[in-house]
PDBML (XML) file of the C-alpha atoms, coordinates in Angstrom:
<?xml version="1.0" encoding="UTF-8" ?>
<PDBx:datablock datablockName="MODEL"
   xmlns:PDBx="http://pdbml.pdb.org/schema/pdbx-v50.xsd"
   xmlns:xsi="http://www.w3.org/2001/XMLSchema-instance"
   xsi:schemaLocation="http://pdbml.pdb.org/schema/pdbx-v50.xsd pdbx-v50.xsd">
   <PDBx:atom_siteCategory>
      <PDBx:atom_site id="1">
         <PDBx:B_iso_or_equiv>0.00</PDBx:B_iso_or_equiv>
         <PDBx:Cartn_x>-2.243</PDBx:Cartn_x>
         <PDBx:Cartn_y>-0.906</PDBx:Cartn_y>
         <PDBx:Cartn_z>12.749</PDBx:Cartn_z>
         <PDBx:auth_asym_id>A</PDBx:auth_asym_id>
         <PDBx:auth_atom_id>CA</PDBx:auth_atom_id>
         <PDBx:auth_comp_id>UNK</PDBx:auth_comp_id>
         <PDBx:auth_seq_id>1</PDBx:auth_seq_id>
         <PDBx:group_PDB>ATOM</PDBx:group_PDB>
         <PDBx:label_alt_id xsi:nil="true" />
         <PDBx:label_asym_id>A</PDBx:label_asym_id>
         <PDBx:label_atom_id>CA</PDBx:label_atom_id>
         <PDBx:label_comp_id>UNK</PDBx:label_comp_id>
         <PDBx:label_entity_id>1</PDBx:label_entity_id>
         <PDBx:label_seq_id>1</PDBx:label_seq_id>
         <PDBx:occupancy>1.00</PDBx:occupancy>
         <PDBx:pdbx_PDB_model_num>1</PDBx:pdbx_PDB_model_num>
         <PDBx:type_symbol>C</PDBx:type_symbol>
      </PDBx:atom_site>
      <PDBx:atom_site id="2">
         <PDBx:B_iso_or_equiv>0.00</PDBx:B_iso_or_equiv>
         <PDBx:Cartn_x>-0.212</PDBx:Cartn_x>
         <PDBx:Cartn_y>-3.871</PDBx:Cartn_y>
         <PDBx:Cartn_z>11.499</PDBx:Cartn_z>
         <PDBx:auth_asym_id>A</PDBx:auth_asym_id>
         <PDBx:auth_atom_id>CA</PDBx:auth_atom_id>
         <PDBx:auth_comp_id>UNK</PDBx:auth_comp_id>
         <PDBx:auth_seq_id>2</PDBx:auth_seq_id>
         <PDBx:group_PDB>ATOM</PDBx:group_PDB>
         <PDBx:label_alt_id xsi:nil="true" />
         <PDBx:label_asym_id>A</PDBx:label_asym_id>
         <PDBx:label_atom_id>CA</PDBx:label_atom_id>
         <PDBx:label_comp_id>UNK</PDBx:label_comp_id>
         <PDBx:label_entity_id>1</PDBx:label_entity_id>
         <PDBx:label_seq_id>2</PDBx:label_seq_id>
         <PDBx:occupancy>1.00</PDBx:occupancy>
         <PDBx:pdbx_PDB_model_num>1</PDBx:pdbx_PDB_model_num>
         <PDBx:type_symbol>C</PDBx:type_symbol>
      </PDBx:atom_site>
      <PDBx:atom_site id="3">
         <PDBx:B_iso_or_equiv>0.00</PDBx:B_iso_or_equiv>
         <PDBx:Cartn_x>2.763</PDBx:Cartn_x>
         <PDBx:Cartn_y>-2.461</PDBx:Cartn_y>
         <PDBx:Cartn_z>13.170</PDBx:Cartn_z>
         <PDBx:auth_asym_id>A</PDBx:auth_asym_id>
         <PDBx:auth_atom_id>CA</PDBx:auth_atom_id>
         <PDBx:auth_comp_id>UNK</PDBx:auth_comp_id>
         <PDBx:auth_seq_id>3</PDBx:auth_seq_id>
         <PDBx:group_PDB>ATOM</PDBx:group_PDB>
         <PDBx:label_alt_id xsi:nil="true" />
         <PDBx:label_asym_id>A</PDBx:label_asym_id>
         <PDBx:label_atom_id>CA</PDBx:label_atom_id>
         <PDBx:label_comp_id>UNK</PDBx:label_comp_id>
         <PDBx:label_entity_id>1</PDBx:label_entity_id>
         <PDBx:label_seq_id>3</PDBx:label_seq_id>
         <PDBx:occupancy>1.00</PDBx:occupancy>
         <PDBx:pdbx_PDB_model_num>1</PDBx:pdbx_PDB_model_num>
         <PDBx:type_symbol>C</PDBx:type_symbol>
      </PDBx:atom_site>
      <PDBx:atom_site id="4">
         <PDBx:B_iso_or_equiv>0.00</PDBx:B_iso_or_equiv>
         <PDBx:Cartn_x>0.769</PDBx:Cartn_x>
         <PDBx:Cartn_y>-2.641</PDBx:Cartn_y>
         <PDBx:Cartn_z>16.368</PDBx:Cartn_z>
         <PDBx:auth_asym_id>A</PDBx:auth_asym_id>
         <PDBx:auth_atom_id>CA</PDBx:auth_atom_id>
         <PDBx:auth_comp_id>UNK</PDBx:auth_comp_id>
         <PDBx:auth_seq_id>4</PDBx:auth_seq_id>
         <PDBx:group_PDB>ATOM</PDBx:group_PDB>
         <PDBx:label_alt_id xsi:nil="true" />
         <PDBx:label_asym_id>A</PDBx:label_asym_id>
         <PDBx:label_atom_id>CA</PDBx:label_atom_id>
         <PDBx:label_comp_id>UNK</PDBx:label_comp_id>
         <PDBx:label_entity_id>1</PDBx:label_entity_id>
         <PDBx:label_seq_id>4</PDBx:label_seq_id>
         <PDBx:occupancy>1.00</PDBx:occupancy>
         <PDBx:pdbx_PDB_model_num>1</PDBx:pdbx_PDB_model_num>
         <PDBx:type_symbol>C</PDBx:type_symbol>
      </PDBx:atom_site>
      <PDBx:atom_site id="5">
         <PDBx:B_iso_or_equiv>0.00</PDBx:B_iso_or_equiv>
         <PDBx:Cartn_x>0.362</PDBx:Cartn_x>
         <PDBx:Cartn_y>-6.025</PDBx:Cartn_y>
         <PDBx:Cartn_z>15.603</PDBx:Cartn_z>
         <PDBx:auth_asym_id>A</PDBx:auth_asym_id>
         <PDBx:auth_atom_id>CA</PDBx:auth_atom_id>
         <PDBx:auth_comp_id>UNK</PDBx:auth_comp_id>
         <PDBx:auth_seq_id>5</PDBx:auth_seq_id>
         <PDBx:group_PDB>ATOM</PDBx:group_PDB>
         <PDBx:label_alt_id xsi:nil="true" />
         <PDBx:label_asym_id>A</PDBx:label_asym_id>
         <PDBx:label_atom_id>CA</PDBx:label_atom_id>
         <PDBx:label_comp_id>UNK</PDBx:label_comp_id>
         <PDBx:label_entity_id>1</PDBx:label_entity_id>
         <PDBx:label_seq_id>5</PDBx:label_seq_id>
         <PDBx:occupancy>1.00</PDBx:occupancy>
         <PDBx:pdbx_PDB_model_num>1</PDBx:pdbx_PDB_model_num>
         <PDBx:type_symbol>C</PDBx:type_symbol>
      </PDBx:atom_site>
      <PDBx:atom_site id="6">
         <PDBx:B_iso_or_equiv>0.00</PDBx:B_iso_or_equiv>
         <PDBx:Cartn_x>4.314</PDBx:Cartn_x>
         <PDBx:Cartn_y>-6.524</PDBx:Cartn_y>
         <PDBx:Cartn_z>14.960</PDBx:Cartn_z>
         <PDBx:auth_asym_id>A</PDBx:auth_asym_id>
         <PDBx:auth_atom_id>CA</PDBx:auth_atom_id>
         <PDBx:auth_comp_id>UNK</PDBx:auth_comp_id>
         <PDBx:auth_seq_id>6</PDBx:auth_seq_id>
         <PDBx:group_PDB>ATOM</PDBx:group_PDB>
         <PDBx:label_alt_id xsi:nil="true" />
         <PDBx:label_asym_id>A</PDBx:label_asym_id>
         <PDBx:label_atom_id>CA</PDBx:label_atom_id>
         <PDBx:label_comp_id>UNK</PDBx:label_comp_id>
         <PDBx:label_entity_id>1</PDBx:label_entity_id>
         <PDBx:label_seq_id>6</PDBx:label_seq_id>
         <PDBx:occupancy>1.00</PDBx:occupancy>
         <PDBx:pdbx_PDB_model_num>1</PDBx:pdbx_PDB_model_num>
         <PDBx:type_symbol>C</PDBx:type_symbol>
      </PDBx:atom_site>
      <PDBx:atom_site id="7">
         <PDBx:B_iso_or_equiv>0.00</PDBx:B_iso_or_equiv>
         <PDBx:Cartn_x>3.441</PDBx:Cartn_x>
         <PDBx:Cartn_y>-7.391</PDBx:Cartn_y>
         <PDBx:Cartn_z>11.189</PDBx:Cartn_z>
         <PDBx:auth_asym_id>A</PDBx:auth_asym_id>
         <PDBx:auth_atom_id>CA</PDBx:auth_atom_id>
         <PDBx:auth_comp_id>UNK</PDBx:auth_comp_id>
         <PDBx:auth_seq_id>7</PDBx:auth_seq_id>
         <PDBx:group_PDB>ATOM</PDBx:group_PDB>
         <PDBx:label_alt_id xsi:nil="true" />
         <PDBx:label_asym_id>A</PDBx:label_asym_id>
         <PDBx:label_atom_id>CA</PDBx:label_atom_id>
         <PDBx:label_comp_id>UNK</PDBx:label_comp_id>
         <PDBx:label_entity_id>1</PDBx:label_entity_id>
         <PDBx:label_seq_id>7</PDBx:label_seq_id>
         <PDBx:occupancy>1.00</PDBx:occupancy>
         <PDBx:pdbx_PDB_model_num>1</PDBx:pdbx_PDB_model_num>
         <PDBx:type_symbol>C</PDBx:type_symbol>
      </PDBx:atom_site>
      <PDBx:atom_site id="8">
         <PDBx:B_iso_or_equiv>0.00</PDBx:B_iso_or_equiv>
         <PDBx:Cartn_x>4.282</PDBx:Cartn_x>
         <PDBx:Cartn_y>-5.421</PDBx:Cartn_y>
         <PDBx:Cartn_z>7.789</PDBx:Cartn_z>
         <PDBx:auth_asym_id>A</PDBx:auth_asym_id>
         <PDBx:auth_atom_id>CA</PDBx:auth_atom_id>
         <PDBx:auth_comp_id>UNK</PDBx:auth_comp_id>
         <PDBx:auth_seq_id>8</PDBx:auth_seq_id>
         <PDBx:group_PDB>ATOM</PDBx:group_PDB>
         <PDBx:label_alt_id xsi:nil="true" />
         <PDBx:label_asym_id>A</PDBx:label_asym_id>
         <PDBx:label_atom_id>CA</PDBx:label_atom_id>
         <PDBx:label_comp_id>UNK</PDBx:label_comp_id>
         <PDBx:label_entity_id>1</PDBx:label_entity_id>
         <PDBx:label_seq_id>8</PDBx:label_seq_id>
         <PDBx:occupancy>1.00</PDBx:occupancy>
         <PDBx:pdbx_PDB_model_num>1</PDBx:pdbx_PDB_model_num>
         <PDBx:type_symbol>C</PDBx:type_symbol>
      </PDBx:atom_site>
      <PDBx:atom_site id="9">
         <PDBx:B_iso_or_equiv>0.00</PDBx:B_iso_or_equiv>
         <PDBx:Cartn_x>3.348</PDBx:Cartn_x>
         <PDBx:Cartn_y>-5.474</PDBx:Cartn_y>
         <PDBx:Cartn_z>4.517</PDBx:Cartn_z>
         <PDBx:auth_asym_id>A</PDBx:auth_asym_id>
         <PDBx:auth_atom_id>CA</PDBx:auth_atom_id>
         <PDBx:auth_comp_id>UNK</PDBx:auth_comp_id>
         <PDBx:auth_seq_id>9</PDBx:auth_seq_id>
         <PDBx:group_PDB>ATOM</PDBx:group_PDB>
         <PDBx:label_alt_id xsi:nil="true" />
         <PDBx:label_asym_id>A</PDBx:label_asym_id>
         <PDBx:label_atom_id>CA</PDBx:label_atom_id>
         <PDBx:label_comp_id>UNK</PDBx:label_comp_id>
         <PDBx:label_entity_id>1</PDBx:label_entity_id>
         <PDBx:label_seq_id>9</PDBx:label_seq_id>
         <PDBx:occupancy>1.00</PDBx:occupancy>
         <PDBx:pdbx_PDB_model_num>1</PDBx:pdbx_PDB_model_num>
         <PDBx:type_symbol>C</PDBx:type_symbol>
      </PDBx:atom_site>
      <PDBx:atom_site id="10">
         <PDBx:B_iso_or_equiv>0.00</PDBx:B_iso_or_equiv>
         <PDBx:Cartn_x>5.265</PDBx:Cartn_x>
         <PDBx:Cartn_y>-5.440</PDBx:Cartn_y>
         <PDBx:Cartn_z>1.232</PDBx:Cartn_z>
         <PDBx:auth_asym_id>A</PDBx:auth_asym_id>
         <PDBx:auth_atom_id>CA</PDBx:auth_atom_id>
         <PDBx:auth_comp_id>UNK</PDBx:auth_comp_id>
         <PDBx:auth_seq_id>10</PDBx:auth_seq_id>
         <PDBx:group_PDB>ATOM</PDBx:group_PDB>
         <PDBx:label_alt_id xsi:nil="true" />
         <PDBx:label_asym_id>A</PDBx:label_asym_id>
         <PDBx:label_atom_id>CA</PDBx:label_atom_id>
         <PDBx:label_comp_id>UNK</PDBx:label_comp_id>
         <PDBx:label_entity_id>1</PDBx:label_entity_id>
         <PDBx:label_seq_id>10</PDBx:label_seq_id>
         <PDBx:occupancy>1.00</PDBx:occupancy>
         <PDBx:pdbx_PDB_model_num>1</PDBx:pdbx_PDB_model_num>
         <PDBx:type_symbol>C</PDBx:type_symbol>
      </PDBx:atom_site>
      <PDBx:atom_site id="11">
         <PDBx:B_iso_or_equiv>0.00</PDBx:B_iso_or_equiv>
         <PDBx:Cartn_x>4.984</PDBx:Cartn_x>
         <PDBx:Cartn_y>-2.456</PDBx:Cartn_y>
         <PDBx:Cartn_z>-0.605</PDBx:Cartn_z>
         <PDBx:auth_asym_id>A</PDBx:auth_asym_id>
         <PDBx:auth_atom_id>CA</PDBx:auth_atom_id>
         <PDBx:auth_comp_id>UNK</PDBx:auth_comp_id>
         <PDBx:auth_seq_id>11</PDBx:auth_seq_id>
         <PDBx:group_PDB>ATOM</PDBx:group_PDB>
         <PDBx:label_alt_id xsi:nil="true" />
         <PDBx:label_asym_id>A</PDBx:label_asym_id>
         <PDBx:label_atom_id>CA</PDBx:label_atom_id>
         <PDBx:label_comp_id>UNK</PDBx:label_comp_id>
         <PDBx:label_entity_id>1</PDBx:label_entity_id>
         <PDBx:label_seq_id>11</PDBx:label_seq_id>
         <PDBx:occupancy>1.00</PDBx:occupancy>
         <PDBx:pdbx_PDB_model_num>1</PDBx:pdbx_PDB_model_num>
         <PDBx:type_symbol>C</PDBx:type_symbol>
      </PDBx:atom_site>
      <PDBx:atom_site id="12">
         <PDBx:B_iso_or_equiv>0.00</PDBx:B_iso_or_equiv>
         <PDBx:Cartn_x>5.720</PDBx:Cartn_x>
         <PDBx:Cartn_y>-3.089</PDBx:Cartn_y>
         <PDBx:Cartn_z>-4.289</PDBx:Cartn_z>
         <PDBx:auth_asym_id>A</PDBx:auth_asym_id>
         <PDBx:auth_atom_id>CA</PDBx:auth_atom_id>
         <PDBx:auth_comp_id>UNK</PDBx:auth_comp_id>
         <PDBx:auth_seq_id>12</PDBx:auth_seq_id>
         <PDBx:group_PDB>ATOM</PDBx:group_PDB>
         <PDBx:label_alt_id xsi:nil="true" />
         <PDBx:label_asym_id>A</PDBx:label_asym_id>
         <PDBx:label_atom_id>CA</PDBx:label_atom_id>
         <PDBx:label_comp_id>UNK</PDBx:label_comp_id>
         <PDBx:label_entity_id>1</PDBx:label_entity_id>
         <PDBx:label_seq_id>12</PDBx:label_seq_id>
         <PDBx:occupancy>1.00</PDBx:occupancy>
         <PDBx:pdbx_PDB_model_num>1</PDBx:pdbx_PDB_model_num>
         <PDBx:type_symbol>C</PDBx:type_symbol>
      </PDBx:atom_site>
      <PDBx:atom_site id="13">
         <PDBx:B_iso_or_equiv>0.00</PDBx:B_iso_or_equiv>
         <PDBx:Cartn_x>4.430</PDBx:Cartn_x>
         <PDBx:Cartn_y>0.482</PDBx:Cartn_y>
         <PDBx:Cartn_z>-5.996</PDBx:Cartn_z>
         <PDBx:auth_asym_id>A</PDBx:auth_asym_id>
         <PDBx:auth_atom_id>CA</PDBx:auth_atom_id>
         <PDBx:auth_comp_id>UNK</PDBx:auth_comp_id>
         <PDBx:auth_seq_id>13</PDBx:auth_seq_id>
         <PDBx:group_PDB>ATOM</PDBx:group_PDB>
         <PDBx:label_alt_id xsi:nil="true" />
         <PDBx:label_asym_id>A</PDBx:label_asym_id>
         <PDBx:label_atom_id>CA</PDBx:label_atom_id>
         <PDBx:label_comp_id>UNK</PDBx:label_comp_id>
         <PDBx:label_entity_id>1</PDBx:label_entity_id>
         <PDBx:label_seq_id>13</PDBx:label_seq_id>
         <PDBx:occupancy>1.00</PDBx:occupancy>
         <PDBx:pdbx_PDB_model_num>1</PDBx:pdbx_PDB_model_num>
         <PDBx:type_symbol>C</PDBx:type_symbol>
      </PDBx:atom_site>
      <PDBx:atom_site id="14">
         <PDBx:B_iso_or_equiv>0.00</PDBx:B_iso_or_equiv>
         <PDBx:Cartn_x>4.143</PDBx:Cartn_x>
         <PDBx:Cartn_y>4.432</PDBx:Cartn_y>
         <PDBx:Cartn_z>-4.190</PDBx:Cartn_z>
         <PDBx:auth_asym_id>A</PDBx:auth_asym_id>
         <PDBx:auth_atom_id>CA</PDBx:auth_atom_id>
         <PDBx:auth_comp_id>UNK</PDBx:auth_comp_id>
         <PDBx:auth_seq_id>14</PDBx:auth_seq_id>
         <PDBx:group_PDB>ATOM</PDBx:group_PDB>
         <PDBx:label_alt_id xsi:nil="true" />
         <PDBx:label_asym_id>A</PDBx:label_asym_id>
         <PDBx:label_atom_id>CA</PDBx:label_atom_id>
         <PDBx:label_comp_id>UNK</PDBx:label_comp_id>
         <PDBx:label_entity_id>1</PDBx:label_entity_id>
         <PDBx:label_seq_id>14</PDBx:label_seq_id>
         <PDBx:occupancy>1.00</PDBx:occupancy>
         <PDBx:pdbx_PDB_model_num>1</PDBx:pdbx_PDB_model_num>
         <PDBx:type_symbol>C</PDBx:type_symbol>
      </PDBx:atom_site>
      <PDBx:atom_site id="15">
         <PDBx:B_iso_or_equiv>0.00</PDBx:B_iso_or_equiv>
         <PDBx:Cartn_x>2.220</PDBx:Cartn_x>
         <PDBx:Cartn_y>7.066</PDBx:Cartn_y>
         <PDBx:Cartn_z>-5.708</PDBx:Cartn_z>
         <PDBx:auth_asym_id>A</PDBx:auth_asym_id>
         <PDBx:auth_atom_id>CA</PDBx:auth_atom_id>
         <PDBx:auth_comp_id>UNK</PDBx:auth_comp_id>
         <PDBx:auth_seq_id>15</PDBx:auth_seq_id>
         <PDBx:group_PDB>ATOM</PDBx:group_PDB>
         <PDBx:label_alt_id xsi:nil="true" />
         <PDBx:label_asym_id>A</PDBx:label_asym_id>
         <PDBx:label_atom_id>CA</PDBx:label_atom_id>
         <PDBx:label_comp_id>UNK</PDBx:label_comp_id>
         <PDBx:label_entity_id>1</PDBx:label_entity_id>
         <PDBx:label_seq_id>15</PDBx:label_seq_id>
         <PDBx:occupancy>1.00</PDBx:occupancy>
         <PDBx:pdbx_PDB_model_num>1</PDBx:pdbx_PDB_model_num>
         <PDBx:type_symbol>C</PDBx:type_symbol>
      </PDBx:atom_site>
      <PDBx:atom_site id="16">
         <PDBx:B_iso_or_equiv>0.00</PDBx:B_iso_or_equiv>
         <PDBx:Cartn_x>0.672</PDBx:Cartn_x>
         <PDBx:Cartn_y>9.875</PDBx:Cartn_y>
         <PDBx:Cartn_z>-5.110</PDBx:Cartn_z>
         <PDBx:auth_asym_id>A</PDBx:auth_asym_id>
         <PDBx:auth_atom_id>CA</PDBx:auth_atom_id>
         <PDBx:auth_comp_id>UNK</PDBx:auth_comp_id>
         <PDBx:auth_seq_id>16</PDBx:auth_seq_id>
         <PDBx:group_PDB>ATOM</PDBx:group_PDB>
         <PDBx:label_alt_id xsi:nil="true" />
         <PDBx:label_asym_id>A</PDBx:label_asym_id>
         <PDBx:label_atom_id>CA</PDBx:label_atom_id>
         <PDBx:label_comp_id>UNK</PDBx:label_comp_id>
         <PDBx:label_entity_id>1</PDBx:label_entity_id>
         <PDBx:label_seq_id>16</PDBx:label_seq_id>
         <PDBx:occupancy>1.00</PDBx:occupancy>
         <PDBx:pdbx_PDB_model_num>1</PDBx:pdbx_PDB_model_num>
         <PDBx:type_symbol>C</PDBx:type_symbol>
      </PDBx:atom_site>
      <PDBx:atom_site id="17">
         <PDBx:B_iso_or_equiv>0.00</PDBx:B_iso_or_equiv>
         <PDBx:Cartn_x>-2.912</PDBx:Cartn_x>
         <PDBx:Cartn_y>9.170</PDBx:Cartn_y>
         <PDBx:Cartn_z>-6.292</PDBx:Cartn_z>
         <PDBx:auth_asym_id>A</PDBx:auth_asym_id>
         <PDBx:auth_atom_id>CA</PDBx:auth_atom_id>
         <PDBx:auth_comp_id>UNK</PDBx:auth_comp_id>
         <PDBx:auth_seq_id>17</PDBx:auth_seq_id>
         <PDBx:group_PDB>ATOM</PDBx:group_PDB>
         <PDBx:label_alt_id xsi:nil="true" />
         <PDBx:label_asym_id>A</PDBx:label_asym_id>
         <PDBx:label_atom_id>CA</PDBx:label_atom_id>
         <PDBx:label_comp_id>UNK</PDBx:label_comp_id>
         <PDBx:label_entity_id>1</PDBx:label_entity_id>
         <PDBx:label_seq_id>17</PDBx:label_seq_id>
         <PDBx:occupancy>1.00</PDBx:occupancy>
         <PDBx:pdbx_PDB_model_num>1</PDBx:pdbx_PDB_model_num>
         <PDBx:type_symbol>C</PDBx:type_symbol>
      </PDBx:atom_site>
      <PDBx:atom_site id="18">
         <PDBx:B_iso_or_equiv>0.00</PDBx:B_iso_or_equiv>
         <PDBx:Cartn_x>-5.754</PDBx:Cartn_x>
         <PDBx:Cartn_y>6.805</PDBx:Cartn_y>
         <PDBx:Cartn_z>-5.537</PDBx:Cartn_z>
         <PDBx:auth_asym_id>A</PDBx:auth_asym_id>
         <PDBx:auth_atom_id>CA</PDBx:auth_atom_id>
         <PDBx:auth_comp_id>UNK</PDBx:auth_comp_id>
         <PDBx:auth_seq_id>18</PDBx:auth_seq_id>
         <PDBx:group_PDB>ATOM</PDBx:group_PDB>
         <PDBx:label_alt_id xsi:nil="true" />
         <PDBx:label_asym_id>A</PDBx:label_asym_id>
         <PDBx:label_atom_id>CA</PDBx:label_atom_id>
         <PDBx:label_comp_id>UNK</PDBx:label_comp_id>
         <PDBx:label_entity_id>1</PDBx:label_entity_id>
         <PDBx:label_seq_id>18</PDBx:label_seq_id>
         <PDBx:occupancy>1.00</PDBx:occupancy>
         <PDBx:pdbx_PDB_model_num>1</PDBx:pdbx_PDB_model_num>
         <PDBx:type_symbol>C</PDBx:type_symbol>
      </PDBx:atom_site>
      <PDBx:atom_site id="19">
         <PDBx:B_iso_or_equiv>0.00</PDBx:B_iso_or_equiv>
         <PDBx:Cartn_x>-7.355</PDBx:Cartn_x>
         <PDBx:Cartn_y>6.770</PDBx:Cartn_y>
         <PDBx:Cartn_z>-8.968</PDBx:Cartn_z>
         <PDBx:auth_asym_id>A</PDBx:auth_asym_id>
         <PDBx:auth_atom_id>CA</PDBx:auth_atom_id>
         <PDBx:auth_comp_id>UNK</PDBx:auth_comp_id>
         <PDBx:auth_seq_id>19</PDBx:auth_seq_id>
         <PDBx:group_PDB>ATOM</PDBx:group_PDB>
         <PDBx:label_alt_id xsi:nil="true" />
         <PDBx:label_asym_id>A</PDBx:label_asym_id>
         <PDBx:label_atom_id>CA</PDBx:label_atom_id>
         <PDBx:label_comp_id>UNK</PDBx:label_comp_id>
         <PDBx:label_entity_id>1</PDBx:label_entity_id>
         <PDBx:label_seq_id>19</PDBx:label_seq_id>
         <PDBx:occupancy>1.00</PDBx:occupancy>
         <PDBx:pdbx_PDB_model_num>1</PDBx:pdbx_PDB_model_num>
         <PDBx:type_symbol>C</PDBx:type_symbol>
      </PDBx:atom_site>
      <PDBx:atom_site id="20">
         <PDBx:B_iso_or_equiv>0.00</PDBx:B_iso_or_equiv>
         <PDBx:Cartn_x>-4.222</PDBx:Cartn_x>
         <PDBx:Cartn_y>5.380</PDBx:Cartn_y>
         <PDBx:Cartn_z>-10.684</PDBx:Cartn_z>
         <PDBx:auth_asym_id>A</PDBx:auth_asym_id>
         <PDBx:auth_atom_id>CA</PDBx:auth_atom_id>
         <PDBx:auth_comp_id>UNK</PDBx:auth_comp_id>
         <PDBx:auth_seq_id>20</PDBx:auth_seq_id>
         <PDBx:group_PDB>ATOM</PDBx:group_PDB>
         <PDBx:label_alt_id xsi:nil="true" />
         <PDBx:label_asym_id>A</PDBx:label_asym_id>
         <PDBx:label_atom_id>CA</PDBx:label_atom_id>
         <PDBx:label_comp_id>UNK</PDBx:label_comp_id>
         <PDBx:label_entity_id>1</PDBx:label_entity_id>
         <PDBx:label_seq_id>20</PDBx:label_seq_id>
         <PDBx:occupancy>1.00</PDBx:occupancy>
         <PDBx:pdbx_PDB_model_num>1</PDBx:pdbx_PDB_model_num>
         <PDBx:type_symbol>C</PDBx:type_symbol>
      </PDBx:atom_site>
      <PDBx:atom_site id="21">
         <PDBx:B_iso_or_equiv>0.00</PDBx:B_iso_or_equiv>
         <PDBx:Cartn_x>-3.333</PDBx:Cartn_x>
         <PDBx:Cartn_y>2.984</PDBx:Cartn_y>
         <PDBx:Cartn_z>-7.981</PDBx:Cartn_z>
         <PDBx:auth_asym_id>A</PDBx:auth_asym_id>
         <PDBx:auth_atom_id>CA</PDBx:auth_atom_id>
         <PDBx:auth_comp_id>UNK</PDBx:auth_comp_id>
         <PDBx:auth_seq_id>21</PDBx:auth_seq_id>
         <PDBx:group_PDB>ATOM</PDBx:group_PDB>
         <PDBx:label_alt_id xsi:nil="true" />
         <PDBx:label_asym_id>A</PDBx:label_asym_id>
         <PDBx:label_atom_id>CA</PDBx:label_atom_id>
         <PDBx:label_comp_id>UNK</PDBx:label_comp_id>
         <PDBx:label_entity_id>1</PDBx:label_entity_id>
         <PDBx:label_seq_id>21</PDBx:label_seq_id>
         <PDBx:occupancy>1.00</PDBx:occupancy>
         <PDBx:pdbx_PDB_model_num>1</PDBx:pdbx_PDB_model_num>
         <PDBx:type_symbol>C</PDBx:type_symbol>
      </PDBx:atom_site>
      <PDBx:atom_site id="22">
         <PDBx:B_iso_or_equiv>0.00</PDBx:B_iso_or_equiv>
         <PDBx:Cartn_x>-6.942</PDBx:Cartn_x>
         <PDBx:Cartn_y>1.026</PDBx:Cartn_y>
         <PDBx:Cartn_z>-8.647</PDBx:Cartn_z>
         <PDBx:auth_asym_id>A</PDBx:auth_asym_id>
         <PDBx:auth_atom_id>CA</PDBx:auth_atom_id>
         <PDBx:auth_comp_id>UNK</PDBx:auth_comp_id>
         <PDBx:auth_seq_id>22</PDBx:auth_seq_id>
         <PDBx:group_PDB>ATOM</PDBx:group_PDB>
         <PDBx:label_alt_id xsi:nil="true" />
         <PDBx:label_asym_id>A</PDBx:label_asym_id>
         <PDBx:label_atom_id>CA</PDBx:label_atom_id>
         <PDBx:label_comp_id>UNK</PDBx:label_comp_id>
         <PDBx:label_entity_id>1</PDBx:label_entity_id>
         <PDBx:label_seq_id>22</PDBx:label_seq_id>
         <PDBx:occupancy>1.00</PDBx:occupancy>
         <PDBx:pdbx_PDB_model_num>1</PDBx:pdbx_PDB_model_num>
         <PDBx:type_symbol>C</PDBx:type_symbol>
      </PDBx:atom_site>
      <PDBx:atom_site id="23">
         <PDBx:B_iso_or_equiv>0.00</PDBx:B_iso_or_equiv>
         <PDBx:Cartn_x>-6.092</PDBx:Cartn_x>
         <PDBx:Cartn_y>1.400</PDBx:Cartn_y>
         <PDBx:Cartn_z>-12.533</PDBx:Cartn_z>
         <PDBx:auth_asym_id>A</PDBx:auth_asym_id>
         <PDBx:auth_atom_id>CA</PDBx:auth_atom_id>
         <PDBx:auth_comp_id>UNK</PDBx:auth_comp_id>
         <PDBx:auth_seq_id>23</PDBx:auth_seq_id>
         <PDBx:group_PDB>ATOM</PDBx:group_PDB>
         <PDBx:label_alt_id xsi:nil="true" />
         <PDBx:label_asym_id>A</PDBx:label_asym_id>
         <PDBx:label_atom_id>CA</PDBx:label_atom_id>
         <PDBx:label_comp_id>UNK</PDBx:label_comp_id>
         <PDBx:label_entity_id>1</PDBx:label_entity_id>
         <PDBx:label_seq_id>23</PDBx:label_seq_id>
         <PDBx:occupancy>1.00</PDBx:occupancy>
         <PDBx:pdbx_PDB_model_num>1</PDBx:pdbx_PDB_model_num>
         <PDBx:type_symbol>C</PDBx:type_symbol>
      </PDBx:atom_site>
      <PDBx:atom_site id="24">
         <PDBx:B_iso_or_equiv>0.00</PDBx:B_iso_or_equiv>
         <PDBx:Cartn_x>-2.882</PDBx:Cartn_x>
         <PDBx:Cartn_y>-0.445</PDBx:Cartn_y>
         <PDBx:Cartn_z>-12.260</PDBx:Cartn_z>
         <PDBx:auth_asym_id>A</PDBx:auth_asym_id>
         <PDBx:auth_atom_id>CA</PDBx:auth_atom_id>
         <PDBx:auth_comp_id>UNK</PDBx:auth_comp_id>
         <PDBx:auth_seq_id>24</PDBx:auth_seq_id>
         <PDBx:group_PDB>ATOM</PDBx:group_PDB>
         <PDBx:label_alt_id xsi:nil="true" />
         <PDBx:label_asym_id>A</PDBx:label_asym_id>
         <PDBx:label_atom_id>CA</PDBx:label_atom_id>
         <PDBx:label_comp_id>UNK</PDBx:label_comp_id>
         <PDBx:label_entity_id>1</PDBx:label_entity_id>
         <PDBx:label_seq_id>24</PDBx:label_seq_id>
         <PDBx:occupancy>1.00</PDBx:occupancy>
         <PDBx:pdbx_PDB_model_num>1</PDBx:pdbx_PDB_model_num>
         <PDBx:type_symbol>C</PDBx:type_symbol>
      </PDBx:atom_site>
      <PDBx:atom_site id="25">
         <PDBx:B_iso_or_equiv>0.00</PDBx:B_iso_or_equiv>
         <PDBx:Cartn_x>-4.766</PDBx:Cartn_x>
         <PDBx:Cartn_y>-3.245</PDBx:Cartn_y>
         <PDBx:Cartn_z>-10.274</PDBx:Cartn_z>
         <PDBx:auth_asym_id>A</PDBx:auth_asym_id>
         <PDBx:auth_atom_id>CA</PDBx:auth_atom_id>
         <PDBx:auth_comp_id>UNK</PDBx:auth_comp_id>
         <PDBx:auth_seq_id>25</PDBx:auth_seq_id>
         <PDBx:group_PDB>ATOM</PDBx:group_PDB>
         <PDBx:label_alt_id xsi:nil="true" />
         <PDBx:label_asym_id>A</PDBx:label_asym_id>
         <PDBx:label_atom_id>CA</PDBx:label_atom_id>
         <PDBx:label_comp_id>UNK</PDBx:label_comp_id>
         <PDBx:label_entity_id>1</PDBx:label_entity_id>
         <PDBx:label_seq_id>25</PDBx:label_seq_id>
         <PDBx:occupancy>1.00</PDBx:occupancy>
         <PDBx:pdbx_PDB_model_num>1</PDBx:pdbx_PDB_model_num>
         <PDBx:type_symbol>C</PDBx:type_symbol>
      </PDBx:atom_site>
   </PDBx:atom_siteCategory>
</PDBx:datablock>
């Protein structure tokens, strides 16, 4: 959608799980 929109965002961390990437907020 943002690319749609020509606009990106800046990814600092990838995992593979939604749990841990709300405990590292």
């Amino acid at each position: 959608t943002l690319a749609d929109l020509g606009l990106t965002r800046r990814v600092a961390v990838r995992t593979t799980s939604f749990v841990s990437n709300l405990s590292m907020l």
